[in-house]
Protein backbone atom coordinates (compact mmCIF):
# COMPACT_ATOMS: atom_id res chain seq x y z
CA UNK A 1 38.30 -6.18 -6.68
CA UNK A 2 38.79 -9.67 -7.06
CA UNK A 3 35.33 -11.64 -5.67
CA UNK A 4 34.88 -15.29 -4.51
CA UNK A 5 32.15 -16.98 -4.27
CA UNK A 6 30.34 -17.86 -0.73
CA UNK A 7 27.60 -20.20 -0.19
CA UNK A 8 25.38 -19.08 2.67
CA UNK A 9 24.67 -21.27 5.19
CA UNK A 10 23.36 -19.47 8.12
CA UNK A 11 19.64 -19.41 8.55
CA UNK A 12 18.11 -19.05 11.19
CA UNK A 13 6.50 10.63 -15.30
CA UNK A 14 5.79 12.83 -12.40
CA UNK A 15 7.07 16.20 -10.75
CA UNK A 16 7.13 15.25 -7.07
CA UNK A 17 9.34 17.87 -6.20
CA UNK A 18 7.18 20.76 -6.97
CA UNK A 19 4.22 19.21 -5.82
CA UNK A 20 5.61 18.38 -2.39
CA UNK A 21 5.64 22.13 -1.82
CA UNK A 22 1.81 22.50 -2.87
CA UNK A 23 0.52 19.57 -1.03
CA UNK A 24 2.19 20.26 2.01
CA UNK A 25 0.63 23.75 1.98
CA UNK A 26 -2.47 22.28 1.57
CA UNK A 27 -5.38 21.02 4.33
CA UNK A 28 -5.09 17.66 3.48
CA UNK A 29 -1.35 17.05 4.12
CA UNK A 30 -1.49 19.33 7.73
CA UNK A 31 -4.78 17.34 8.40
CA UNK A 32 -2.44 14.14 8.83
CA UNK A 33 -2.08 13.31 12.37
CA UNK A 34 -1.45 10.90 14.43
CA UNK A 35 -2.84 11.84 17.62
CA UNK A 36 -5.98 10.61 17.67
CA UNK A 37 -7.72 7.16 16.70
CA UNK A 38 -10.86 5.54 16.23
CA UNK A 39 -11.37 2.28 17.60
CA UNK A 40 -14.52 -0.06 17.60
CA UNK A 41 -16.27 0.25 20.81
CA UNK A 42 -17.66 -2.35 23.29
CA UNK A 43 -14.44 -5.05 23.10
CA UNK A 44 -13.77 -6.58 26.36
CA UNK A 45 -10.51 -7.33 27.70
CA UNK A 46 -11.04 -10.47 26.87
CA UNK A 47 -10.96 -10.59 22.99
CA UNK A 48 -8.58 -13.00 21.99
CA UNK A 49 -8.71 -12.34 18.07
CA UNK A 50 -7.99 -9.81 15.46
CA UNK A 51 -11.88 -9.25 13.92
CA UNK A 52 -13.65 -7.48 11.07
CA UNK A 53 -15.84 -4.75 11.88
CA UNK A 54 -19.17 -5.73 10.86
CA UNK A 55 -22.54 -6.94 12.01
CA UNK A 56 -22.27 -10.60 11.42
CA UNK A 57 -21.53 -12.35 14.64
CA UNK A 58 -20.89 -15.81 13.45
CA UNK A 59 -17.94 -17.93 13.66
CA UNK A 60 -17.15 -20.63 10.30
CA UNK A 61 -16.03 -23.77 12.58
CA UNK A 62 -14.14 -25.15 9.19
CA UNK A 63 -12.06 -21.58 9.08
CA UNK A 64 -11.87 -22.23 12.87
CA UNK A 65 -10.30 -25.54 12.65
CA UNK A 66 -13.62 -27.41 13.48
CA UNK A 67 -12.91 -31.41 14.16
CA UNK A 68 -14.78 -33.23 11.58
CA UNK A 69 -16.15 -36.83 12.66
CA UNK A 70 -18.37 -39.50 10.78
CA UNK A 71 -21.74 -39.21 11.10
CA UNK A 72 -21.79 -36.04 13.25
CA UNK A 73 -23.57 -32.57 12.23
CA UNK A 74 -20.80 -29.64 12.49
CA UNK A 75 -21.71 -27.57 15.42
CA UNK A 76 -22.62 -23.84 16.12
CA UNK A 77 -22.38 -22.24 19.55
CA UNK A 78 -25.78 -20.09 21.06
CA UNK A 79 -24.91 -18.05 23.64
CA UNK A 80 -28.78 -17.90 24.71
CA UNK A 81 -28.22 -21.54 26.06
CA UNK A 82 -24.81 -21.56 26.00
CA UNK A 83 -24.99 -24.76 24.70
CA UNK A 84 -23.80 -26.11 21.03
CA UNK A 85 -26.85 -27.67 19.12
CA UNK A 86 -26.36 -29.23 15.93
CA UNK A 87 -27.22 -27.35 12.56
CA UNK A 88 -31.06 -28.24 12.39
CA UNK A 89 -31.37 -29.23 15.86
CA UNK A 90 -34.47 -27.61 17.99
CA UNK A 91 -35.48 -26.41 21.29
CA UNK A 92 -38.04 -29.48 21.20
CA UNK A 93 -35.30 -31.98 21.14
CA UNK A 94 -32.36 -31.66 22.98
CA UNK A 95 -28.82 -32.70 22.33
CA UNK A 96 -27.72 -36.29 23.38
CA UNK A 97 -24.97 -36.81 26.42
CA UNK A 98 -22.74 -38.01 23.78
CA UNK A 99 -23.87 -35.12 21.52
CA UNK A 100 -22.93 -32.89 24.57
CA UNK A 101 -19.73 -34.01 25.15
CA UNK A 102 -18.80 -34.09 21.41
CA UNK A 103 -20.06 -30.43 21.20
CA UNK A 104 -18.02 -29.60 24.56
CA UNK A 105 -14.46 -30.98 22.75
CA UNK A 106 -15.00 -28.96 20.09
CA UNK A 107 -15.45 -26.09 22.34
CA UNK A 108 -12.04 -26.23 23.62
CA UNK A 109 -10.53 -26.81 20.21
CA UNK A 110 -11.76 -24.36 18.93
CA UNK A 111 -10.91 -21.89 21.58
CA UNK A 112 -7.09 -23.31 21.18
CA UNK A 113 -7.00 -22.43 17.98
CA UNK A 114 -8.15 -19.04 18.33
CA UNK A 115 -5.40 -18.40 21.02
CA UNK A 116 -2.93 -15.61 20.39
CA UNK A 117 0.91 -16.78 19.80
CA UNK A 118 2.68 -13.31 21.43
CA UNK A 119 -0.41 -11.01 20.47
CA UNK A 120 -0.92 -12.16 17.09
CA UNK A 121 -3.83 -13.78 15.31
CA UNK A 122 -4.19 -16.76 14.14
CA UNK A 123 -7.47 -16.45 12.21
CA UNK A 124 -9.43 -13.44 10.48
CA UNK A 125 -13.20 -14.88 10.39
CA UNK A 126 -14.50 -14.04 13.56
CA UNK A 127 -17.24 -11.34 12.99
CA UNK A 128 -18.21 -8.79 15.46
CA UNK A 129 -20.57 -5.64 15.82
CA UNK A 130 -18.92 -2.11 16.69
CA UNK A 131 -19.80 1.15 16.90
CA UNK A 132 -16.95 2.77 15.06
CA UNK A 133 -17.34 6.46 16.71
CA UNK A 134 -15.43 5.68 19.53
CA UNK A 135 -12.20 7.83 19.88
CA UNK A 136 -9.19 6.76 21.31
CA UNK A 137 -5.79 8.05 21.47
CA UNK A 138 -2.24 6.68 20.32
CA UNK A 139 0.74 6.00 21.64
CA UNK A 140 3.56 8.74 21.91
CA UNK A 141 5.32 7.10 18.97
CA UNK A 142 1.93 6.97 16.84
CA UNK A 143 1.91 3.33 16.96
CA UNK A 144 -0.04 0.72 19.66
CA UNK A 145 1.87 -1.13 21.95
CA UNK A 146 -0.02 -4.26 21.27
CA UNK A 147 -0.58 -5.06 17.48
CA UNK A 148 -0.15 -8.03 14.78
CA UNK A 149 2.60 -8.49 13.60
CA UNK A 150 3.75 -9.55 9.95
CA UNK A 151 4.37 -12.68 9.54
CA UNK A 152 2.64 -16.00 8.51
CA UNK A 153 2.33 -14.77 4.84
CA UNK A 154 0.15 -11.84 6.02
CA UNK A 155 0.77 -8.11 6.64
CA UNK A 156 -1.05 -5.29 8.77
CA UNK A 157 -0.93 -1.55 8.36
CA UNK A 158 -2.26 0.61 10.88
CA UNK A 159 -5.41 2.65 9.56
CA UNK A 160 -7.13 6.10 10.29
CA UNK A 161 -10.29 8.03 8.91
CA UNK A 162 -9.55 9.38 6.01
CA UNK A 163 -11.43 13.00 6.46
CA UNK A 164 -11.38 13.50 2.61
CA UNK A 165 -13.43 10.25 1.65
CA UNK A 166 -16.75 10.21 0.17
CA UNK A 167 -19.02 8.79 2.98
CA UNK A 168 -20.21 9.67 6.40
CA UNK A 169 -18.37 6.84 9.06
CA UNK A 170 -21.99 7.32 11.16
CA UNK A 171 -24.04 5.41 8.94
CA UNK A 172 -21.87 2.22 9.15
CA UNK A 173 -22.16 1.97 12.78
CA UNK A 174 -22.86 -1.93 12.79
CA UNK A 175 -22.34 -2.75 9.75
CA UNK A 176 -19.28 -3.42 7.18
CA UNK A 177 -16.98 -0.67 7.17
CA UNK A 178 -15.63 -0.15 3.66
CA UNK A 179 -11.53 0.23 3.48
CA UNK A 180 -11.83 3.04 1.35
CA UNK A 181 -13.39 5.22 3.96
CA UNK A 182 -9.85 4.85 5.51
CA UNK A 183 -5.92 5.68 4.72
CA UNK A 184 -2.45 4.43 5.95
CA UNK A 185 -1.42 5.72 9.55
CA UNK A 186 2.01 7.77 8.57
CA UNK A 187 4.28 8.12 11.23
CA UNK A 188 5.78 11.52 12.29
CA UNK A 189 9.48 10.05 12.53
CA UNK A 190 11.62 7.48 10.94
CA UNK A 191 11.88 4.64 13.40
CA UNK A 192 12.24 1.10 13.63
CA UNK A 193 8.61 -0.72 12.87
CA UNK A 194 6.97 -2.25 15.50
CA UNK A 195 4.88 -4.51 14.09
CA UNK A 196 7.02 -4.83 10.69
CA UNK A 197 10.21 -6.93 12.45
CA UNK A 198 10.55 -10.80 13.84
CA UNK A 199 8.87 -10.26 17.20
CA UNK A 200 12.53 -12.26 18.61
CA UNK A 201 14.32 -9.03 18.36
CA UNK A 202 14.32 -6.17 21.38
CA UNK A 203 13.61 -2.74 20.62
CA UNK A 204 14.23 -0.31 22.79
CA UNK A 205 11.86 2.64 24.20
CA UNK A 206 12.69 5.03 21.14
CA UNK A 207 12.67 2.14 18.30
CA UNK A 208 16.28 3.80 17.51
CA UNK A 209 17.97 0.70 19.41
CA UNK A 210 17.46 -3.40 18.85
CA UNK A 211 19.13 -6.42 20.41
CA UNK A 212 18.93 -9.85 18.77
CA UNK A 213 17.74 -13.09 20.72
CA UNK A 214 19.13 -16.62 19.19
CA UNK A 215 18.83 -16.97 15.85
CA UNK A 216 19.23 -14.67 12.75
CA UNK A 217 16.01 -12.59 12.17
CA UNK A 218 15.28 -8.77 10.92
CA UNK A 219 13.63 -5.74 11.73
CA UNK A 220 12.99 -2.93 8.65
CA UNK A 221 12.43 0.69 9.43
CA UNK A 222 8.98 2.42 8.72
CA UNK A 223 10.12 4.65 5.93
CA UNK A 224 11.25 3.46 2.31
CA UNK A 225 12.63 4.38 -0.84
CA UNK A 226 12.09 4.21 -4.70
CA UNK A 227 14.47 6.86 -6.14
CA UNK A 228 17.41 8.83 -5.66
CA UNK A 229 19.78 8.91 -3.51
CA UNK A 230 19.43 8.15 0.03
CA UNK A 231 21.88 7.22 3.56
CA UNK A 232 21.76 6.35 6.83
CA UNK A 233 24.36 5.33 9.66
CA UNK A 234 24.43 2.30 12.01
CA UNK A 235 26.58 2.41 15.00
CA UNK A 236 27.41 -1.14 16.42
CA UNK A 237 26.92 -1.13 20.13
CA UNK A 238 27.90 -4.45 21.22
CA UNK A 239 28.90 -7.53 19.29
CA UNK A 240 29.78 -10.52 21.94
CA UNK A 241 31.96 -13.23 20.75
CA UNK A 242 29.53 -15.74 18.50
CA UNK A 243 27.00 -13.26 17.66
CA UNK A 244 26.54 -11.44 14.47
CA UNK A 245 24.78 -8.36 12.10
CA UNK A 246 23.75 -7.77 8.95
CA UNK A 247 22.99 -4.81 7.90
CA UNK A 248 22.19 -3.49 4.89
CA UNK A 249 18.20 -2.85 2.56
CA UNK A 250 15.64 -4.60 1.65
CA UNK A 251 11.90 -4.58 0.28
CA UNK A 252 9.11 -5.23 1.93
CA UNK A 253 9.03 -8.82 0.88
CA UNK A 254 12.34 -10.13 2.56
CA UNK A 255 11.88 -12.77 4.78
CA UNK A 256 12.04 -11.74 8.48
CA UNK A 257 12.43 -14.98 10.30
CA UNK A 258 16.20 -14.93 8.32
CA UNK A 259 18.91 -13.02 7.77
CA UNK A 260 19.09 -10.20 5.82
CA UNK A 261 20.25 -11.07 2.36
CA UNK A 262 18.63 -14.53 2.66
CA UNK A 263 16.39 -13.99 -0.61
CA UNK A 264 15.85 -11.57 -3.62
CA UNK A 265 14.72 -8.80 -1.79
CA UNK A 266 17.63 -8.03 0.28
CA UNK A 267 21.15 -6.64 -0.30
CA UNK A 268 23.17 -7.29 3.36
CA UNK A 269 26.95 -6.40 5.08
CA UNK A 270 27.85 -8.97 7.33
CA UNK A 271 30.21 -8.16 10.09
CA UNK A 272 31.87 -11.53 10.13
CA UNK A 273 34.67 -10.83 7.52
CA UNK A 274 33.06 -8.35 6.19
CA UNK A 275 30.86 -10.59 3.20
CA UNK A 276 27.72 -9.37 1.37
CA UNK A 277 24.82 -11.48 0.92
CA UNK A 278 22.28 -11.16 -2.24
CA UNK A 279 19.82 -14.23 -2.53
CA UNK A 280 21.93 -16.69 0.28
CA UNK A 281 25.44 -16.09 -1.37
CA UNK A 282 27.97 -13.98 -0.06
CA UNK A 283 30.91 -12.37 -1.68
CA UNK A 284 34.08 -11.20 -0.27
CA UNK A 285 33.79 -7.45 0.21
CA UNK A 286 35.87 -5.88 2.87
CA UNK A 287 37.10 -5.93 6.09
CA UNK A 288 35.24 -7.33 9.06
CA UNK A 289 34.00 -4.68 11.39
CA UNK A 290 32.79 -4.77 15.57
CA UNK A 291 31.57 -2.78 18.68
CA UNK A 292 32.47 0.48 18.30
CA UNK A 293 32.53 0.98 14.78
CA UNK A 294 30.10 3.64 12.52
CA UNK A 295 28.79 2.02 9.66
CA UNK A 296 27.31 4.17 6.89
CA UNK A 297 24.36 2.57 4.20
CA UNK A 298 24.27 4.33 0.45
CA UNK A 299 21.64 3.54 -1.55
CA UNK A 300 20.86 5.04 -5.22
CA UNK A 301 17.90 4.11 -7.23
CA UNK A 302 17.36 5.77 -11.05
CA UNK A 303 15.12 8.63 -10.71
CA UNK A 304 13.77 7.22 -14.43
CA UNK A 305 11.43 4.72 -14.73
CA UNK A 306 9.56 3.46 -17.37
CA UNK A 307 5.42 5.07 -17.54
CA UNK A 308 4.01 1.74 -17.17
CA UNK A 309 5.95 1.87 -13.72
CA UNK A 310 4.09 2.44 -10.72
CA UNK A 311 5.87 4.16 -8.17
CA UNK A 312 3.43 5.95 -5.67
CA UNK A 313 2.88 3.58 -2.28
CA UNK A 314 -0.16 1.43 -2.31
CA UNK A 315 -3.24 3.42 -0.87
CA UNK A 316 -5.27 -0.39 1.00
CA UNK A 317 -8.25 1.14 0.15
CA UNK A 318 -9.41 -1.99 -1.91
CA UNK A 319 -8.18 -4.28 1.33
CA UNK A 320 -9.44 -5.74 3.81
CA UNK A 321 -10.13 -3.77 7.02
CA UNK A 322 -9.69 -5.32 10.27
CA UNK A 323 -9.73 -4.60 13.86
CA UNK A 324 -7.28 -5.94 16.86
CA UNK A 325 -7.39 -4.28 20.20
CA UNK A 326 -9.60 -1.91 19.28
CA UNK A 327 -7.34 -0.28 16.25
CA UNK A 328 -7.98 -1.08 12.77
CA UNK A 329 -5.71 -2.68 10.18
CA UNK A 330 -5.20 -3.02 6.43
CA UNK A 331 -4.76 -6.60 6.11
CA UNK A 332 -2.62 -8.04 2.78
CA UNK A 333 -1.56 -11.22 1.73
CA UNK A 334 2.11 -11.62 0.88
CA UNK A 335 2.52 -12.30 -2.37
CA UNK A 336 5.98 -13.61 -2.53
CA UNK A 337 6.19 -15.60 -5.49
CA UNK A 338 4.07 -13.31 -7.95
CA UNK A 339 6.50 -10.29 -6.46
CA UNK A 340 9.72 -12.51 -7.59
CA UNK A 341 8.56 -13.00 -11.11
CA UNK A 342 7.58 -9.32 -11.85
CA UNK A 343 11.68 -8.03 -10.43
CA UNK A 344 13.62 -6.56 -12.65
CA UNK A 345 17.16 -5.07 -12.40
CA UNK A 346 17.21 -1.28 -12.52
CA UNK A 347 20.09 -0.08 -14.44
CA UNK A 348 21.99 2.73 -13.12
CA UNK A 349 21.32 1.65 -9.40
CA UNK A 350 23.86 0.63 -6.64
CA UNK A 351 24.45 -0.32 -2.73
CA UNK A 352 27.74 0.98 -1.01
CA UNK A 353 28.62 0.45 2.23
CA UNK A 354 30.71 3.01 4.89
CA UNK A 355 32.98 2.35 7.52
CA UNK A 356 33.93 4.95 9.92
CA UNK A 357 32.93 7.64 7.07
CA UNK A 358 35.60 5.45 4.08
CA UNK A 359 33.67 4.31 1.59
CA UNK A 360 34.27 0.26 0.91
CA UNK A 361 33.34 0.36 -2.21
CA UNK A 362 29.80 -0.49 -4.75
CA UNK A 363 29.06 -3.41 -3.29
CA UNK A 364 25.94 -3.75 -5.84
CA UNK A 365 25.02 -2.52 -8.95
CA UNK A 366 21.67 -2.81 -11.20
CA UNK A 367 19.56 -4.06 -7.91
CA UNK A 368 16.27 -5.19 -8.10
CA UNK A 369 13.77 -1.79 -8.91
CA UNK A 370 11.12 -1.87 -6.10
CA UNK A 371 11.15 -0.06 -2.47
CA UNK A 372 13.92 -0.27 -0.23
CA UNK A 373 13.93 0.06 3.56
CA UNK A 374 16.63 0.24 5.63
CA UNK A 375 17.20 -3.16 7.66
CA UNK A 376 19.06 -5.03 10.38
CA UNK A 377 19.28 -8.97 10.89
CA UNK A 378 20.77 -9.58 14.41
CA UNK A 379 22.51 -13.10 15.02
CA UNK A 380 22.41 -13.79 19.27
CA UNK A 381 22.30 -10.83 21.41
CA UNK A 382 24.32 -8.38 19.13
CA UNK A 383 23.29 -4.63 19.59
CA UNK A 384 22.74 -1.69 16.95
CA UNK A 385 22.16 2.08 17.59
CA UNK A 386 20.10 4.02 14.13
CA UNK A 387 20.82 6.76 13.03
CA UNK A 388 18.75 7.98 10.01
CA UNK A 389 20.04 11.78 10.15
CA UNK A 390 19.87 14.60 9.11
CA UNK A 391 23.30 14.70 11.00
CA UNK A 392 25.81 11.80 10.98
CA UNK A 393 28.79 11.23 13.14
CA UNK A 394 31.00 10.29 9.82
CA UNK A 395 29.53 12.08 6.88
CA UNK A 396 30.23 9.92 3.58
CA UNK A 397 33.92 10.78 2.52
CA UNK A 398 33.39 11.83 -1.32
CA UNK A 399 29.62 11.64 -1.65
CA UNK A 400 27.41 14.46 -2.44
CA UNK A 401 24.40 12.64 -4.05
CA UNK A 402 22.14 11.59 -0.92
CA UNK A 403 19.35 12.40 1.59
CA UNK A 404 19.40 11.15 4.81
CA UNK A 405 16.48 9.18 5.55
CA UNK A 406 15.17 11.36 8.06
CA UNK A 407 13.79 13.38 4.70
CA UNK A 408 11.34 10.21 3.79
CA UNK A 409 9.24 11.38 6.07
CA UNK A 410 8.00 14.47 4.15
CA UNK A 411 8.34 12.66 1.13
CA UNK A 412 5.68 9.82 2.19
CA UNK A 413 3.51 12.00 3.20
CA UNK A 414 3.37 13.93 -0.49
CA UNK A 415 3.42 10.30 -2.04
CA UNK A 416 0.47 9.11 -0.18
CA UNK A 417 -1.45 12.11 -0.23
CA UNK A 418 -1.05 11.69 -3.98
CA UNK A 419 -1.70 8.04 -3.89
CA UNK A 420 -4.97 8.98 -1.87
CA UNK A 421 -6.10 11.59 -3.57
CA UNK A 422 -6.22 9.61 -7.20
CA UNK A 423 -7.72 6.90 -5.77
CA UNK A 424 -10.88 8.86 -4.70
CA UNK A 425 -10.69 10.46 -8.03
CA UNK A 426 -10.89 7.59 -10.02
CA UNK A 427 -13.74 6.25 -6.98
CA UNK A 428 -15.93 9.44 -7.49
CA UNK A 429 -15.68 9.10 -11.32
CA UNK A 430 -16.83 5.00 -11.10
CA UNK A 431 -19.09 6.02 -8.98
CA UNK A 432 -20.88 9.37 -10.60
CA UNK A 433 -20.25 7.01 -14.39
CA UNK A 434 -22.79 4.08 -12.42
CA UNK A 435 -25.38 6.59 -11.16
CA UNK A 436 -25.89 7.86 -14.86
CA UNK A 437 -25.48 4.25 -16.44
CA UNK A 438 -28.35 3.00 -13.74
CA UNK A 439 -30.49 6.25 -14.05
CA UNK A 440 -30.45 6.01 -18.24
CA UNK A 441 -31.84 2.40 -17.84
CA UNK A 442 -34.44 3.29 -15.70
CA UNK A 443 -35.66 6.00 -17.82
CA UNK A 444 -35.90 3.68 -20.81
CA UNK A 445 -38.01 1.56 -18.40
């Protein structure tokens, strides 16, 4: 197929298969649940800020945006006077009118800054007390309805007890809850993510359905990939004249305030003329395709790796643990650039792409090794209907190799019940190898 080149300029070794069947035999993968939570207790409706669940209650005015002026003292707030004093300053001598009203500007800025831009936070140092044995319960989906979302080089990953961690929750009430103490909230279906999209786009009430708003931006699924052979099946509901999808997969890294197929992590259709986009070019690929059509998504990723390769999800448990609206969070940094450098191409791999059941042909091969998710980038208000299986309305014409992605859902849970499970092996070990390190010293004491 003869390709020409497009400039984008739109913006806007281990046996997992028999251990599955073990595992989920096993307590620890029917004890994963999603029906109840623990929250920290004693937030009032009021709490404007995602906050770490410890006993410090004080607030860094330079991580709060503090105003800095010459020859001023920076300024703490005590809620016993409710009245800012300066750092040194005491009962005996009281502030200065000019002091006051200083103190009283720097109130309000910092209470802008700590203001919420549609739910989600715009700083992480605010300390708080809790008591963490507070239940509450979910959502019907298993997710809140009010939550951070990613974005702003930062990502958030909803957290439960982890019932098979070393550690009684109890004795923590008030103080620093460690991470480990807690695993990654799996969901019970493949659905669009709720916190893991550009908060632009319109989801409807079962996450299967999402209408864009303006300009290009992307939602990813909750369920990836890493090897084999795996499909799903987009149905294009509406596509009004001047609006736009791509559709297509991408890593957890891709940029969601742009279209899919923007950077390195994302391999994208487009329905205008049918292009595909890798890293902002696009390349003729096939027909264009509208409302009404069935679009079909084939990905296939070397079952090999290399053993330096690590390929079970990342546990958080060395993270940091937050709380927002009374659920807790993994909290991550997105390392963008260091995640560029270490991609590789993963030979054997490919991307094709399915229209109405006829295959259009590899549109990829060799992609980037890593985690793939299935993804949408909407363009105005154009309209898109999931389908992740296990039946499809046009089953792939001449492919056999492939797993709907309804089957991730089993296979997380095994791959994070693994993850889990090594890291409190490898804990329990640091921790038993300390106790006898620290107890031989002593004795020679």
């Amino acid at each position: 197929m003869e390709e020409t080149s497009e400039v984008n300029t739109e913006r806007g070794e281990f046996d997992y298969h028999n251990s599955a069947v073990l595992l989920m035999e096993t307590p620890h993968q029917v004890s994963r649940n999603t029906d109840t939570f623990p929250c920290v207790s004693g937030q009032s409706e009021t709490v404007e800020d995602l906050q770490v669940p410890v006993a410090d209650s004080t607030v860094d005015p330079e991580k709060e945006g503090a105003v800095n002026e010459d020859n001023v003292n920076r300024t703490e707030f005590h809620e016993s006077k409710e009245v800012y004093m300066s750092v040194g300053q005491t009962e005996d001598k009281p502030l200065k009118k000019s002091e006051r009203r200083l103190a009283s500007r720097r109130r309000e800025h910092w209470s802008s800054k700590r203001r919420l831009d549609s739910g989600q936070i715009t700083s992480t140092s605010k300390r708080v007390r809790g008591d963490i044995s507070t239940v509450q319960k979910l959502s019907s989906d298993g997710f809140p309805i009010e939550h951070p979302f990613n974005k702003d080089g930062y990502r958030y990953t909803l957290a439960e007890p982890d019932p098979h961690a070393s550690g009684d929750l109890e004795q923590y009430a008030g103080k620093a809850v460690p991470a480990r103490l807690y695993r990654v909230v799996l969901p019970q279906s493949i659905l669009l993510s709720m916190n893991d999209r550009a908060n632009q786009l319109n989801l409807s009430d079962d996450r299967l359905s999402v209408t864009g708003d303006k300009g290009y931006c992307t939602v990813r699924a909750t369920h990836c990939v890493s090897r084999g052979g795996w499909y799903f099946e987009v149905t294009v509901k509406d596509l009004p004249s001047g609006s736009a999808c791509r559709i297509g997969w991408s890593q957890n890294y891709g940029n969601l305030q742009a279209p899919l197929g923007y950077d390195k992590f994302g391999y994208s259709w487009r329905s205008k003329k049918g292009t595909r986009f890798h890293q902002s070019r696009g390349k003729r690929y096939s027909s264009s395709y509208e409302a009404g059509d069935v679009l079909g998504f084939y990905i296939y990723l070397t079952e090999w790796r290399p053993c330096k390769t690590v390929i079970l999800p990342d546990h958080h448990k060395n993270q940091t643990l937050i709380k927002f609206r009374n659920y807790l969070y993994f909290e991550e940094r997105d390392l963008v650039e260091k995640a560029e450098k270490s991609l590789s191409p993963l030979t054997g791999s490919k991307i094709i792409f399915f229209k109405n059941g006829k295959s259009q042909g590899i549109a990829w091969e060799d992609i980037y090794d890593g985690s793939y998710y299935p993804a949408i980038s909407l363009y105005k208000n154009a309209s898109v209907l999931m389908n992740f299986g296990p039946e499809f309305l046009y089953p792939p014409e001449g492919l056999t190799n492939y797993r709907p992605m309804s089957d991730a859902i089993d296979q997380a849970f095994v791959e994070h019940t693994l993850a889990d499970m090594l890291f409190h092996l490898e804990y329990d070990e640091d921790t038993a190898g300390n106790a006898v390190h620290y107890s031989r010293q002593s004795h020679k004491r």
